[in-house]
C-alpha atoms as a PDB file:
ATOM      1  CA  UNK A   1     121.455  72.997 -57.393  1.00  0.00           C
ATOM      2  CA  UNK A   2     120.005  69.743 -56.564  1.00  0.00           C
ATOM      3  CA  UNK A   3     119.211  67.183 -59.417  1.00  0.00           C
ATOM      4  CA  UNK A   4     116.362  64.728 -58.241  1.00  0.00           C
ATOM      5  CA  UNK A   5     116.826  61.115 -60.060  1.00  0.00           C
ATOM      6  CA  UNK A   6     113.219  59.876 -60.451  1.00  0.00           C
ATOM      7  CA  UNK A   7     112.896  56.569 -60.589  1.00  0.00           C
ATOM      8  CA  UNK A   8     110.363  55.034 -63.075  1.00  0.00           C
ATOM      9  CA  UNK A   9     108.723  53.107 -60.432  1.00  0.00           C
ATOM     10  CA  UNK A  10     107.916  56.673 -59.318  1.00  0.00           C
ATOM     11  CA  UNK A  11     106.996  58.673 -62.977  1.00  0.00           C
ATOM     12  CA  UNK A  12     102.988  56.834 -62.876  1.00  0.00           C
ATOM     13  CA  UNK A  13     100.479  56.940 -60.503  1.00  0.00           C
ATOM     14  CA  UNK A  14     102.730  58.690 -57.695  1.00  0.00           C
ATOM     15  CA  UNK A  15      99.985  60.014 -55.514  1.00  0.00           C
ATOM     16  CA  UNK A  16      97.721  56.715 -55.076  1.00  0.00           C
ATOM     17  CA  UNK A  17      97.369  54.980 -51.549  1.00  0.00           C
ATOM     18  CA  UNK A  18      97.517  52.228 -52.715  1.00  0.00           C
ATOM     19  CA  UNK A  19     101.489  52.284 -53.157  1.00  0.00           C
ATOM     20  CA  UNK A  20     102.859  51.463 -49.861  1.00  0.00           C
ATOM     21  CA  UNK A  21     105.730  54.543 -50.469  1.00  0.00           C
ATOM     22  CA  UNK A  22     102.884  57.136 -50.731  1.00  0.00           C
ATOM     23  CA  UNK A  23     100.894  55.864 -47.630  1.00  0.00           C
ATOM     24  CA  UNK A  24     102.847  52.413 -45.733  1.00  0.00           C
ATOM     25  CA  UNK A  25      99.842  52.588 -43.145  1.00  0.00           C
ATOM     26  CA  UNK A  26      96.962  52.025 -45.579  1.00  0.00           C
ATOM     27  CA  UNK A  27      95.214  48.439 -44.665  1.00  0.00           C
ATOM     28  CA  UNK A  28      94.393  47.148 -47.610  1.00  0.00           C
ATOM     29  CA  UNK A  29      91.686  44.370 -48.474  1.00  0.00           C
ATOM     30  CA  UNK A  30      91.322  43.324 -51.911  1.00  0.00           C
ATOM     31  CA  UNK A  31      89.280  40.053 -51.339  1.00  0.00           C
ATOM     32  CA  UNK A  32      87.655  37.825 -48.784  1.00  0.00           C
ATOM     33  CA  UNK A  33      87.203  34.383 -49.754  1.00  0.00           C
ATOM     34  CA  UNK A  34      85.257  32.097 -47.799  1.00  0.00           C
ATOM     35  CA  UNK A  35      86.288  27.933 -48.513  1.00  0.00           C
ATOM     36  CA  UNK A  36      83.763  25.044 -47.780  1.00  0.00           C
ATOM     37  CA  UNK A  37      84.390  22.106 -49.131  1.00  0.00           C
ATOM     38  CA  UNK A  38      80.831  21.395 -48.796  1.00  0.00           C
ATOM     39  CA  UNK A  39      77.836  23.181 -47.110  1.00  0.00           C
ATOM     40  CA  UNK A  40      76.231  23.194 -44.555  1.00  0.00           C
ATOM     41  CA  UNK A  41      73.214  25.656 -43.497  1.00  0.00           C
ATOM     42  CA  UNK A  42      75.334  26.485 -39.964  1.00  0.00           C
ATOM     43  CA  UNK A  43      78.282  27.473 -42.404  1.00  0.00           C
ATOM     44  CA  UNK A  44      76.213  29.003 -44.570  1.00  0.00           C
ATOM     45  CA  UNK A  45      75.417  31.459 -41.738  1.00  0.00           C
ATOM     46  CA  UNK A  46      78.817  31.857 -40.606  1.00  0.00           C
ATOM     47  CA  UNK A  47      79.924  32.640 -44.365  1.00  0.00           C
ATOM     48  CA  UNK A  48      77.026  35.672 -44.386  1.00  0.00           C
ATOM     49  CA  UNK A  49      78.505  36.918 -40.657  1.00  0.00           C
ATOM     50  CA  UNK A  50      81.842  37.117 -42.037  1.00  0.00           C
ATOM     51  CA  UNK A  51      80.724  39.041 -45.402  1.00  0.00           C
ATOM     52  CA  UNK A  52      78.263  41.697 -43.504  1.00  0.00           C
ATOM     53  CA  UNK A  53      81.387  42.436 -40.547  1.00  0.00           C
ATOM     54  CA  UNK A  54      83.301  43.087 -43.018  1.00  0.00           C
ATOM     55  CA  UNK A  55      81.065  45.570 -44.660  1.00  0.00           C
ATOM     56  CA  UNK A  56      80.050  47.312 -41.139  1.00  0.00           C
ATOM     57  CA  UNK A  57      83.423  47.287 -40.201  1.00  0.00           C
ATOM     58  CA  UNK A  58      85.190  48.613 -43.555  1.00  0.00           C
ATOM     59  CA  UNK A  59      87.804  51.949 -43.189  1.00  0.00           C
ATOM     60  CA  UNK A  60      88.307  51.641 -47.446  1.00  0.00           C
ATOM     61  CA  UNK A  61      86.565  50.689 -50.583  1.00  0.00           C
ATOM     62  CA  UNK A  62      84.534  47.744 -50.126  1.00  0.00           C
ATOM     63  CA  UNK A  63      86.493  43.967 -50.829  1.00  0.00           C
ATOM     64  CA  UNK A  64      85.832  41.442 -52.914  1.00  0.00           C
ATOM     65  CA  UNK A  65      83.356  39.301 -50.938  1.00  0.00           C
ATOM     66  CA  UNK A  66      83.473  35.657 -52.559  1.00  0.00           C
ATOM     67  CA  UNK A  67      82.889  32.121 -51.590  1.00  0.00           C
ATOM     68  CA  UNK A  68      85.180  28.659 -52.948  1.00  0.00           C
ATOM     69  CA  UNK A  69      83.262  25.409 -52.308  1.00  0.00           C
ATOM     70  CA  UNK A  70      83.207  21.686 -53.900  1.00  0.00           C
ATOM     71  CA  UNK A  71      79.592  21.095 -53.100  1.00  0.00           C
ATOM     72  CA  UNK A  72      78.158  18.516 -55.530  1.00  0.00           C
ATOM     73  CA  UNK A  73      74.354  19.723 -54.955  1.00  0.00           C
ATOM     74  CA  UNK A  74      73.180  22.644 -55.682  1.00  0.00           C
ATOM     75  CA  UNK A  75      70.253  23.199 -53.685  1.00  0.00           C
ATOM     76  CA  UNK A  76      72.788  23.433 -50.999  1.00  0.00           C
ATOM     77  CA  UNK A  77      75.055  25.977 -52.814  1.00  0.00           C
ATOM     78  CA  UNK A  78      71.788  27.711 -53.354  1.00  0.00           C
ATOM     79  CA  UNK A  79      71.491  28.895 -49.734  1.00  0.00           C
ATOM     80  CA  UNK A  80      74.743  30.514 -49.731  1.00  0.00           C
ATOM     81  CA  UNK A  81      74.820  32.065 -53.942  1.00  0.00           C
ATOM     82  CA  UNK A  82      71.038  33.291 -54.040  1.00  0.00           C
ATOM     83  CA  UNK A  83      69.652  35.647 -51.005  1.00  0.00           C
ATOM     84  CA  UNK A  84      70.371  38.711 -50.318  1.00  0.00           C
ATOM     85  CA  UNK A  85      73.886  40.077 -51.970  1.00  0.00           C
ATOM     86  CA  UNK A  86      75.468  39.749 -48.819  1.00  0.00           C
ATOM     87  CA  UNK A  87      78.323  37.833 -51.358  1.00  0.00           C
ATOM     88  CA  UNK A  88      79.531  38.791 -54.792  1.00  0.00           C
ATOM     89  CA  UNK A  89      79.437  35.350 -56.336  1.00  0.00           C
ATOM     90  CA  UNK A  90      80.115  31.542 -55.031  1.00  0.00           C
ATOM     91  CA  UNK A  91      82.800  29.728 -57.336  1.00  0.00           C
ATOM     92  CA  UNK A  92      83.268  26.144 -57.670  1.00  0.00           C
ATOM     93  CA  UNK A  93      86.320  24.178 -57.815  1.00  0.00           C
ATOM     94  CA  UNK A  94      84.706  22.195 -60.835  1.00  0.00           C
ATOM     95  CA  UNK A  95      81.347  23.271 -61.930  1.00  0.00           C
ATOM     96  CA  UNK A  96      81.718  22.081 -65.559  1.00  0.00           C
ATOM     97  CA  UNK A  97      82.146  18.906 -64.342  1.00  0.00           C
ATOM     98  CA  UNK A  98      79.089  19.430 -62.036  1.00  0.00           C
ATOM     99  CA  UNK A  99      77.196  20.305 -64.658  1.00  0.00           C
ATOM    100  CA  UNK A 100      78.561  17.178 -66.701  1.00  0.00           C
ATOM    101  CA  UNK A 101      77.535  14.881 -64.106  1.00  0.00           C
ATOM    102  CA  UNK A 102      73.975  16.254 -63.733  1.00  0.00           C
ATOM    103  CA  UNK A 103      73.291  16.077 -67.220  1.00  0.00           C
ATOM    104  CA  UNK A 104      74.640  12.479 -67.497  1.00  0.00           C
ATOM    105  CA  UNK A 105      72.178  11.497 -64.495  1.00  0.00           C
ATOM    106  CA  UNK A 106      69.282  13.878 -65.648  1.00  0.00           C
ATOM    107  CA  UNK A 107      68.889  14.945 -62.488  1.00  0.00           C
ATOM    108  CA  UNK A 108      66.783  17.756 -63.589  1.00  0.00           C
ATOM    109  CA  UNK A 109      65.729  19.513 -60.786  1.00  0.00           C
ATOM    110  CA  UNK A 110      69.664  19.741 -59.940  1.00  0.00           C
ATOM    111  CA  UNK A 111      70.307  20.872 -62.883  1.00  0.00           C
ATOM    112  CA  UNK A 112      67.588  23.403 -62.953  1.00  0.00           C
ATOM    113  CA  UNK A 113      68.900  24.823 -59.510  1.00  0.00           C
ATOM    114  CA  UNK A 114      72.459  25.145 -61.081  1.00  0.00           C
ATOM    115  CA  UNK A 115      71.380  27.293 -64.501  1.00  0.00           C
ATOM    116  CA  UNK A 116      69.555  29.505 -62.609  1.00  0.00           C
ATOM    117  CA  UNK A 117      72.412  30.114 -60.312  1.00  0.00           C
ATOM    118  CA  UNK A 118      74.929  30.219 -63.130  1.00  0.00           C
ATOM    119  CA  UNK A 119      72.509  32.506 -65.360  1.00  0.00           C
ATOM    120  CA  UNK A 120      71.614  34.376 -62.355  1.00  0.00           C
ATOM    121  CA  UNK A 121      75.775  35.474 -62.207  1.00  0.00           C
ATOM    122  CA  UNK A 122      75.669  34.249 -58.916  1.00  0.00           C
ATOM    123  CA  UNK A 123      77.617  30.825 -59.957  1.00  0.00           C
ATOM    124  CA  UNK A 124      80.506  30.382 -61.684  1.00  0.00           C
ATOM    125  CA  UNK A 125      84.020  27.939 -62.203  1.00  0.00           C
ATOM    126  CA  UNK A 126      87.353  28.275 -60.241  1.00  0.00           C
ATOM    127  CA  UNK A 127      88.938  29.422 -63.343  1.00  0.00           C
ATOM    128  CA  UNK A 128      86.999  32.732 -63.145  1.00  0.00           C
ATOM    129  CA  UNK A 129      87.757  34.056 -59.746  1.00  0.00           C
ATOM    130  CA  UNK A 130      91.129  35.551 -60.737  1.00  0.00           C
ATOM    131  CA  UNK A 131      89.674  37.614 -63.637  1.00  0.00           C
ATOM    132  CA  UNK A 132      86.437  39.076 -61.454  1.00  0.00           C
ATOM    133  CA  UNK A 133      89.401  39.725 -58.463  1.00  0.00           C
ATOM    134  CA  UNK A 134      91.023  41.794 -61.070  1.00  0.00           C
ATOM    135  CA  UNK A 135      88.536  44.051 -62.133  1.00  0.00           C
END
């Protein structure tokens, strides 16, 4: 008679690929991030070319497709967050203090661009990337 231990690593989710026991060949990609520091409409491009290889190119579920910039204006991080989906969302290392610093120089149009990018879900602060990566 043989008595199997089972370890309770293995008592939950035993038959998932994503546990490298159950399948150690399974690539997987759980997010793409893109950094600029700042942007530029060439990098904007490149940024897109990245996102929609990865999405031809794909063998499992779909990544996280994000970008990280520091871009003080946001009619430039416009050209990357709004368009055609080809991203999930654009984060910024400090977008409360973006929006802070518009405000205090009522640079409205600025600040115009940045709602509608923020209301739009296509904007949003550092601080949120690891809780959108986790669902």
């Amino acid at each position: 008679m043989h008595n199997r231990v089972i370890d309770k690593d293995d008592e939950y989710a035993s038959h998932t690929t994503l546990r490298e026991r159950n399948n150690p060949d399974y690539p997987l990609l759980h997010a793409s991030i893109s950094c600029k520091w700042t942007i530029r409409s060439d990098r904007t491009q490149n940024t897109r070319t990245e996102a929609l290889n990865l999405i031809r190119n794909r063998k499992g579920n779909l990544p996280h497709i994000v970008a990280v910039t520091a871009e003080p204006m946001p009619t430039r991080i416009v050209s990357i967050a709004l368009g055609t989906g080809d991203l999930d969302c654009v984060y910024h290392f400090a977008l409360y203090e973006l929006r802070d610093s518009l405000v205090e120089l009522q640079n409205e149009d600025q600040l115009d661009m940045l709602n509608t990018m923020i209301d739009g879900r296509r904007l949003r602060d550092i601080s949120d990337l690891p809780f959108d990566l986790a669902a």
